[in-house]
C-alpha atoms as a PDB file:
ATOM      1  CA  UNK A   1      70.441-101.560 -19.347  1.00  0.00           C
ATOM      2  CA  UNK A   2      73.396-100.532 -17.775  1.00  0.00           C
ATOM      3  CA  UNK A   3      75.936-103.017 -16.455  1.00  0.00           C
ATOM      4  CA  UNK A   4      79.957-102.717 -14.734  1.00  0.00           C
ATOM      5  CA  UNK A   5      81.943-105.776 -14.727  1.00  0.00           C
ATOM      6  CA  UNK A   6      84.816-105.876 -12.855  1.00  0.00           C
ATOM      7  CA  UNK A   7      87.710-108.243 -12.910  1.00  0.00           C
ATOM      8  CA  UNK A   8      91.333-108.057 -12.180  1.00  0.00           C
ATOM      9  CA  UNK A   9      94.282-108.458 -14.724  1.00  0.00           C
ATOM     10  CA  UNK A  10      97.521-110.319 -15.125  1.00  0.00           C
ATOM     11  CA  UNK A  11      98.923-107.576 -13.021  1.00  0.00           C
ATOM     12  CA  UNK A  12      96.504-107.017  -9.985  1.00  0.00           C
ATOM     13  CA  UNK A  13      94.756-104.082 -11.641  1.00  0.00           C
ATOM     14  CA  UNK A  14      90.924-103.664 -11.800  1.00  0.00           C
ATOM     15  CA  UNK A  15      89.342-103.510 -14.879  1.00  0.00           C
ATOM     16  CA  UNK A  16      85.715-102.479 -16.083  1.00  0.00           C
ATOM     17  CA  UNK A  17      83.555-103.364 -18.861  1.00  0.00           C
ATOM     18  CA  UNK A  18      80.953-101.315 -19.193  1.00  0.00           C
ATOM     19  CA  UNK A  19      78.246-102.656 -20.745  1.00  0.00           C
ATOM     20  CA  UNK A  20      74.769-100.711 -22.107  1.00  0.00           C
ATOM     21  CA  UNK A  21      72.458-101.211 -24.958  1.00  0.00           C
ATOM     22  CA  UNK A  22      74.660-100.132 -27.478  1.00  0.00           C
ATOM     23  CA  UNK A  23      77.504-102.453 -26.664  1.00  0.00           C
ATOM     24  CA  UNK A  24      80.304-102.649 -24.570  1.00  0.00           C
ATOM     25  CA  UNK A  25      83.305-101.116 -23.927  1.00  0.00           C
ATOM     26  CA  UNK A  26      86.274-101.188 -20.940  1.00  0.00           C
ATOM     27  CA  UNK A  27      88.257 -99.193 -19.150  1.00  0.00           C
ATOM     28  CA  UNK A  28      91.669-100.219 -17.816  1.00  0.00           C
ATOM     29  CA  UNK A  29      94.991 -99.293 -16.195  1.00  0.00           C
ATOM     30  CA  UNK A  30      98.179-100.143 -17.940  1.00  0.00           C
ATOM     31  CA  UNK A  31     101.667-101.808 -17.723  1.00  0.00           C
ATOM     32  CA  UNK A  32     103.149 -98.513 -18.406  1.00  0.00           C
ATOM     33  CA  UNK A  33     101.444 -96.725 -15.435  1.00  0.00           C
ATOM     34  CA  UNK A  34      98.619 -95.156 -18.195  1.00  0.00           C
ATOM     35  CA  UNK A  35      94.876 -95.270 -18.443  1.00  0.00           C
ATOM     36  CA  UNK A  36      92.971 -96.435 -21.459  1.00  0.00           C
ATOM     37  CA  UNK A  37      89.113 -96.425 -22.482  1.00  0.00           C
ATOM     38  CA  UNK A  38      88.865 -99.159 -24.632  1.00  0.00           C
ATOM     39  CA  UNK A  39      86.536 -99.916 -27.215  1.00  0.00           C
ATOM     40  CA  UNK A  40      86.912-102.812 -29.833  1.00  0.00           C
ATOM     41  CA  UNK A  41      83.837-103.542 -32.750  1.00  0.00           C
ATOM     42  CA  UNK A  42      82.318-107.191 -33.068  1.00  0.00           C
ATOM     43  CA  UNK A  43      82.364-106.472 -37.002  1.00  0.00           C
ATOM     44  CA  UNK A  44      85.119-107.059 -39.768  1.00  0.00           C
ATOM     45  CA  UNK A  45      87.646-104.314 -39.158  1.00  0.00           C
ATOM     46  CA  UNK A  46      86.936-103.263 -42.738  1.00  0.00           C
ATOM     47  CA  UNK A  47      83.417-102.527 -41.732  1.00  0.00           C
ATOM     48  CA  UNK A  48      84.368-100.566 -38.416  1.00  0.00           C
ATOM     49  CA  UNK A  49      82.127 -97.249 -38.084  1.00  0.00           C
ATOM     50  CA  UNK A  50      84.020 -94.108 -37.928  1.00  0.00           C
ATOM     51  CA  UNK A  51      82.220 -93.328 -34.676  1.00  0.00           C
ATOM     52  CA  UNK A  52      80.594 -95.473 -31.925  1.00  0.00           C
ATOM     53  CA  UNK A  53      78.540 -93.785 -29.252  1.00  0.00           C
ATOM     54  CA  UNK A  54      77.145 -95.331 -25.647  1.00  0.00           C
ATOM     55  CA  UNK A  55      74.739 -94.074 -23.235  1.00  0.00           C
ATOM     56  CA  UNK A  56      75.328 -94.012 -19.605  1.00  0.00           C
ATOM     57  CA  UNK A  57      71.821 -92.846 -17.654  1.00  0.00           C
ATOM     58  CA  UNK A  58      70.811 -93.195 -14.176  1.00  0.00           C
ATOM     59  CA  UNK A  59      69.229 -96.245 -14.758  1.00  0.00           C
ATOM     60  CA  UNK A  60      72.666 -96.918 -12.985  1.00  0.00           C
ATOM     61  CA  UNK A  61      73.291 -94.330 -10.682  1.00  0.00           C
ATOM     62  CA  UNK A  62      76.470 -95.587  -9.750  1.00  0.00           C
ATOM     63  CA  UNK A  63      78.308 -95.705 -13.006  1.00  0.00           C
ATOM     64  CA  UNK A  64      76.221 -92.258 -13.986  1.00  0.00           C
ATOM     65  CA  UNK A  65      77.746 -90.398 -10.704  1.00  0.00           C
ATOM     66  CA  UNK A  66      81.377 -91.030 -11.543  1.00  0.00           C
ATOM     67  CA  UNK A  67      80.722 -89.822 -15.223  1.00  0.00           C
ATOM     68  CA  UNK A  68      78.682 -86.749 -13.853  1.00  0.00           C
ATOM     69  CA  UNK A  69      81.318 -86.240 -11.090  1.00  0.00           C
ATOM     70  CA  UNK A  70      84.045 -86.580 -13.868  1.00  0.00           C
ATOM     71  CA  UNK A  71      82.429 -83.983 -16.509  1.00  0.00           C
ATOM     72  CA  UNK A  72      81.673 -81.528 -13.578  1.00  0.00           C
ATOM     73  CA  UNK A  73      85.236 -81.196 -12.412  1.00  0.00           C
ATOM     74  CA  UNK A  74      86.814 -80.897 -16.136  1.00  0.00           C
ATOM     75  CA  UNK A  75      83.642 -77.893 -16.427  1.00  0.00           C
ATOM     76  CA  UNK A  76      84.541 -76.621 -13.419  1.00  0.00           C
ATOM     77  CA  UNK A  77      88.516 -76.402 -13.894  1.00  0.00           C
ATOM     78  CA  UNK A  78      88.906 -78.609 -10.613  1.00  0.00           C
ATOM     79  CA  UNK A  79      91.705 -81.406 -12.088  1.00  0.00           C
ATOM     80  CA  UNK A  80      92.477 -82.531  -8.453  1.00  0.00           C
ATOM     81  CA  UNK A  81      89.064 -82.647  -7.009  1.00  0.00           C
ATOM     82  CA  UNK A  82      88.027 -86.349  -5.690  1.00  0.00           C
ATOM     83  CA  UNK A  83      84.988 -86.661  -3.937  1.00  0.00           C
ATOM     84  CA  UNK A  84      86.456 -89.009  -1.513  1.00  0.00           C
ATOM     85  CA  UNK A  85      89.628 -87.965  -0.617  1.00  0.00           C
ATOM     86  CA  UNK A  86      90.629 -91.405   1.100  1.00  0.00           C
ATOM     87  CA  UNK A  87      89.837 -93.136  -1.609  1.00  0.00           C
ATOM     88  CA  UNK A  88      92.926 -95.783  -2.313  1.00  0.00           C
ATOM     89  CA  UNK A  89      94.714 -94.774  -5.334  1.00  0.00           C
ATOM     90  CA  UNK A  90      97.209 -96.877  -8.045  1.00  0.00           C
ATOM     91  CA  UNK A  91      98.973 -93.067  -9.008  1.00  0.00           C
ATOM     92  CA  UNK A  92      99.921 -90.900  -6.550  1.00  0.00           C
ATOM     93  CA  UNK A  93      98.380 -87.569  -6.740  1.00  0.00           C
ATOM     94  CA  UNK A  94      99.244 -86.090  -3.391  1.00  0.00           C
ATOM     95  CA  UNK A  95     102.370 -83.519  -4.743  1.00  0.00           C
ATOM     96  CA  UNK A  96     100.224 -80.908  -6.744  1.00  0.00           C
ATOM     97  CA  UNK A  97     100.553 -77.733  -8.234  1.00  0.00           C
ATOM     98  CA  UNK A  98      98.361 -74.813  -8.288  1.00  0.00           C
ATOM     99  CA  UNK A  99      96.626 -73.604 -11.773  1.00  0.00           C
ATOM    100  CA  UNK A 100      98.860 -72.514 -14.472  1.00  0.00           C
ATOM    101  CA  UNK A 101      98.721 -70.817 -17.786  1.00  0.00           C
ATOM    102  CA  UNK A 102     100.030 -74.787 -19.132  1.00  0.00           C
ATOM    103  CA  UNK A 103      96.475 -76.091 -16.962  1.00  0.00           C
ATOM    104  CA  UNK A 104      94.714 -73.152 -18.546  1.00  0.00           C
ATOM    105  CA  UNK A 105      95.484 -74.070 -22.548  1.00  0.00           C
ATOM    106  CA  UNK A 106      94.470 -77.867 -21.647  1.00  0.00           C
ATOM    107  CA  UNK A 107      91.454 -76.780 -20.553  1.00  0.00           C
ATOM    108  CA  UNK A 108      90.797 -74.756 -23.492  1.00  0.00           C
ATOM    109  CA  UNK A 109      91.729 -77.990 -26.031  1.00  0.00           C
ATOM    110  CA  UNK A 110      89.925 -80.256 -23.688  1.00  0.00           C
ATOM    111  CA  UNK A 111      86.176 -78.657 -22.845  1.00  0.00           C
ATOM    112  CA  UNK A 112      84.762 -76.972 -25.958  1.00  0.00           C
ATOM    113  CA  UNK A 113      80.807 -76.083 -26.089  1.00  0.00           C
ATOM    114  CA  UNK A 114      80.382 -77.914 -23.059  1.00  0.00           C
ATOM    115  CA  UNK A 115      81.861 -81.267 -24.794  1.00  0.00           C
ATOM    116  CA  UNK A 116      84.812 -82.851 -23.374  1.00  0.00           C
ATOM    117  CA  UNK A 117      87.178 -84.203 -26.142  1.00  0.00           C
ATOM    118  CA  UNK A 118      90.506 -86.308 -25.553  1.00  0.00           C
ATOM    119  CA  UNK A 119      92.787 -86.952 -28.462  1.00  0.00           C
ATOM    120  CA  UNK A 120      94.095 -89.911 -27.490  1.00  0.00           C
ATOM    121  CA  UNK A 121      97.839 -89.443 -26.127  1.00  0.00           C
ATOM    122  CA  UNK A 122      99.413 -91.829 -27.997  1.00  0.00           C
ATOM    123  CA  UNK A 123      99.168 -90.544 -31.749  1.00  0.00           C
ATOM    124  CA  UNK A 124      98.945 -86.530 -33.180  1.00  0.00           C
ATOM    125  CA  UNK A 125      96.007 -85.082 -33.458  1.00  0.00           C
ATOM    126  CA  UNK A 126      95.297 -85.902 -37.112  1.00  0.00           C
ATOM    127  CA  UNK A 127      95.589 -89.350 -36.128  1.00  0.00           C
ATOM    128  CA  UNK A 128      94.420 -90.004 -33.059  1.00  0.00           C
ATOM    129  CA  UNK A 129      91.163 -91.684 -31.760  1.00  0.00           C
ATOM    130  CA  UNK A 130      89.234 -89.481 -29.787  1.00  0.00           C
ATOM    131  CA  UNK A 131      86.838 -89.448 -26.810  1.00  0.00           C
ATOM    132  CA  UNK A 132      83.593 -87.177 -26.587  1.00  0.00           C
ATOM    133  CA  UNK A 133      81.752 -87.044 -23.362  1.00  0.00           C
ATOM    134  CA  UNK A 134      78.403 -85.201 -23.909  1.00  0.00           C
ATOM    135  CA  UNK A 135      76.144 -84.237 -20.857  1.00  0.00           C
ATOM    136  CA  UNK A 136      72.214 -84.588 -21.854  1.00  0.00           C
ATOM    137  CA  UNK A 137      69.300 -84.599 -19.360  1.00  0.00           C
ATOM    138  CA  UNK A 138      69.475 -87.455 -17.019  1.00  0.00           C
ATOM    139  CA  UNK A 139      72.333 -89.075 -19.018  1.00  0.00           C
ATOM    140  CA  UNK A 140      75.929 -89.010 -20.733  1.00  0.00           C
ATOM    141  CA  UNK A 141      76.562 -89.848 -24.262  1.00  0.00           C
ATOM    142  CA  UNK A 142      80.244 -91.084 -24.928  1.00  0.00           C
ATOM    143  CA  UNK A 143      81.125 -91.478 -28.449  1.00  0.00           C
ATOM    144  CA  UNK A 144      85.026 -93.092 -29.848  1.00  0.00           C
ATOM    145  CA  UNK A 145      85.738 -91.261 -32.729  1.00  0.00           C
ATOM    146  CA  UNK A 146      88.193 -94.229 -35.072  1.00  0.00           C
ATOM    147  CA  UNK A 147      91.704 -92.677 -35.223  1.00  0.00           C
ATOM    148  CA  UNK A 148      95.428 -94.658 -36.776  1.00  0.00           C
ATOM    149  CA  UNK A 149      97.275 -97.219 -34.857  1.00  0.00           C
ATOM    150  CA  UNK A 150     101.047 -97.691 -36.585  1.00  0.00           C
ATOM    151  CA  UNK A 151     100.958 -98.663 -40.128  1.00  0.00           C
ATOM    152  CA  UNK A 152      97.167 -97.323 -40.314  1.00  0.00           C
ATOM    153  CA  UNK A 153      95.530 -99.512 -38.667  1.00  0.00           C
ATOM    154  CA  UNK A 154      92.105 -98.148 -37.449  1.00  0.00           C
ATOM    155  CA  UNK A 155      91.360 -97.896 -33.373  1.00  0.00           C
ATOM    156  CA  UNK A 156      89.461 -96.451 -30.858  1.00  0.00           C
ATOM    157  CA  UNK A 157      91.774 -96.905 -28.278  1.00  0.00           C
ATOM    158  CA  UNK A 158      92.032 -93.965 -26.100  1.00  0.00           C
ATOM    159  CA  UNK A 159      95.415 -93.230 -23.795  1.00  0.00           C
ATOM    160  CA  UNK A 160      96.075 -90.840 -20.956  1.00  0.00           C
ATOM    161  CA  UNK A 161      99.239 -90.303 -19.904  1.00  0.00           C
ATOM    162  CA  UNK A 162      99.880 -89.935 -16.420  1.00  0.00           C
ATOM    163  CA  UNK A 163     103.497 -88.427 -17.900  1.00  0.00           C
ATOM    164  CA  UNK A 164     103.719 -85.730 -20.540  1.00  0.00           C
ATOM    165  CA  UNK A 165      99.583 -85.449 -21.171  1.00  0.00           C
ATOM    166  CA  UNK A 166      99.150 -83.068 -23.674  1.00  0.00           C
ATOM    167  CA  UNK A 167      95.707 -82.675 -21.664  1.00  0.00           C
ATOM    168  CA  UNK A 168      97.807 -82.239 -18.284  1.00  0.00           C
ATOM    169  CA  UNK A 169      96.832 -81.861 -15.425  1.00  0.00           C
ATOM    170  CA  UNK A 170      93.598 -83.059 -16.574  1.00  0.00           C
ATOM    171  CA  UNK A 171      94.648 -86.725 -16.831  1.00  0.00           C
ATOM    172  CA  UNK A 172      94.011 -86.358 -13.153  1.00  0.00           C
ATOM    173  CA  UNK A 173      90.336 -86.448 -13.221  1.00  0.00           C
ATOM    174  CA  UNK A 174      89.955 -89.872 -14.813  1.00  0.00           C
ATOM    175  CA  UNK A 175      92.387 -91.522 -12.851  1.00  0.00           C
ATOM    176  CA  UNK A 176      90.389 -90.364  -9.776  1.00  0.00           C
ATOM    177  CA  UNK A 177      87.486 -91.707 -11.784  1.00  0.00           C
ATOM    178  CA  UNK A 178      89.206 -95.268 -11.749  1.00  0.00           C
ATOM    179  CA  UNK A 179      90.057 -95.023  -9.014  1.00  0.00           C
ATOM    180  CA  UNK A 180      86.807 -94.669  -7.586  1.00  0.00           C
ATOM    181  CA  UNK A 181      85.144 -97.100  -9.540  1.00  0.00           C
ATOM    182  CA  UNK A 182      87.226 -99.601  -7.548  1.00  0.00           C
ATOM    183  CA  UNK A 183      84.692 -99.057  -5.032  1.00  0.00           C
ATOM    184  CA  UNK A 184      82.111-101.103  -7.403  1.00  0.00           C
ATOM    185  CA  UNK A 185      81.149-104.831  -5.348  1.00  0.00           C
ATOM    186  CA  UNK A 186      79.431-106.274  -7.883  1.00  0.00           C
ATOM    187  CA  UNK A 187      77.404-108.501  -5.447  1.00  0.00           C
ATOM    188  CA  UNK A 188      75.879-105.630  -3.729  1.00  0.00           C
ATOM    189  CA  UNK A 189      74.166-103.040  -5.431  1.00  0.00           C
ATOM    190  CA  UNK A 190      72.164-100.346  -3.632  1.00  0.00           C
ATOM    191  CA  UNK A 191      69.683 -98.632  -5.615  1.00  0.00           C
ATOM    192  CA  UNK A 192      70.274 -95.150  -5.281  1.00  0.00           C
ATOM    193  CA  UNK A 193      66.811 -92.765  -5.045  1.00  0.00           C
ATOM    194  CA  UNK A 194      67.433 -91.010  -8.486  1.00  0.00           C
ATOM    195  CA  UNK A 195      68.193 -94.358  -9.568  1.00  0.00           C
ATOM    196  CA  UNK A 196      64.772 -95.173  -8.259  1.00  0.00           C
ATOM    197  CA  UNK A 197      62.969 -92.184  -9.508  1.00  0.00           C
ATOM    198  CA  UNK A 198      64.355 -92.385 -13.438  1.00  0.00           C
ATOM    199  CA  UNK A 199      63.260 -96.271 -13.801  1.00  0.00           C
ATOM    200  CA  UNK A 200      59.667 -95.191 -12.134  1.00  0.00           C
ATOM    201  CA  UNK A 201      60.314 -92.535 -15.039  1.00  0.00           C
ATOM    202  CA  UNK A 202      60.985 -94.672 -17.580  1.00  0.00           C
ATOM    203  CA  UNK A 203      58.286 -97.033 -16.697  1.00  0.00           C
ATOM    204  CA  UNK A 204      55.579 -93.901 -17.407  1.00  0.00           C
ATOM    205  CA  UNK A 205      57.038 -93.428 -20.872  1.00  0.00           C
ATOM    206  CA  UNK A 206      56.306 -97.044 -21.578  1.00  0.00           C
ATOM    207  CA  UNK A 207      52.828 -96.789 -20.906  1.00  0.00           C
END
């Protein structure tokens, strides 16, 4: 099970839950212009596990697609790549610059062993909750890793700056991902053929 709610916020913005198996978590556009991937525990705070993982397959192709489309452009070095180009947009990417040695050294901190892993932007690195976005057959696994709020409280809260990233220009790629998840109309879903062909999967392995 694989599920996107959308709703709007105090401020006009969309914002998704994404909801699978393992829980739930959201993703959201800020106040301060920033995105966040948001995950908060059910349990006593004291209890919180250092990691939590969820797995997005193509039992919805929809919410699969702008994962795989997501991964695929931080692999390929592509920061500025949207699939739909007039897609409407809350940040305004249209002044770019080409690659740079600054876009190179992101890259390098960002995609390791074929893992993409954000530290979020609002603590150090020894602090900081981080994001791991693993590509497996027919699925992504996305893991929080707990880091420090102030005074040491634990989160999984995960910021990217759309000013002064230390992942620049790669901040990019998931605010085109928000962006295009905007597209989502909850009351009409349109199952996709791979969609169609890994639940006919699925339904074999049962047997």
């Amino acid at each position: 099970m694989v599920e996107i709610n959308k709703v709007k916020d105090v401020e006009g913005y969309d914002r998704f839950k994404i909801t699978t198996e393992n829980g739930s978590f959201d993703i959201m556009f800020g106040g301060n212009l920033d995105l966040y991937w948001y995950y908060w525990p059910e349990e006593n705070y004291k209890d919180w596990p250092l990691a939590k993982t969820f797995t997005i397959s193509k039992e919805n192709y929809f919410i699969y697609q702008k994962l795989d489309e997501l991964y695929k452009n931080i692999k390929e070095q592509k920061p500025y790549q949207s699939k739909d180009e007039n897609v409407s947009t809350v940040f305004d990417s249209s002044k770019l610059i080409n690659e740079s040695p600054r876009s190179q050294y992101s890259y390098k901190n960002l995609f390791q062993n074929g893992i993409i892993k954000w530290y979020s932007d609002d603590a150090p690195l020894e602090e900081a909750s981080m994001l791991e976005i693993k590509s497996q057959e027919d699925k992504y696994i996305i893991t929080f890793h707990q880091g420090k709020e102030d005074f040491g409280f634990p989160t999984y809260a995960i910021r990217f700056r759309n000013s002064g990233s230390r992942y620049e220009p790669y901040n990019f790629v998931f605010m085109n991902m928000y962006n295009s998840l905007s597209e989502y109309n909850p009351n009409y879903h349109q199952i996709h053929i791979e969609e169609y062909l890994y639940n006919k999967k699925l339904q074999k392995l049962k047997k």
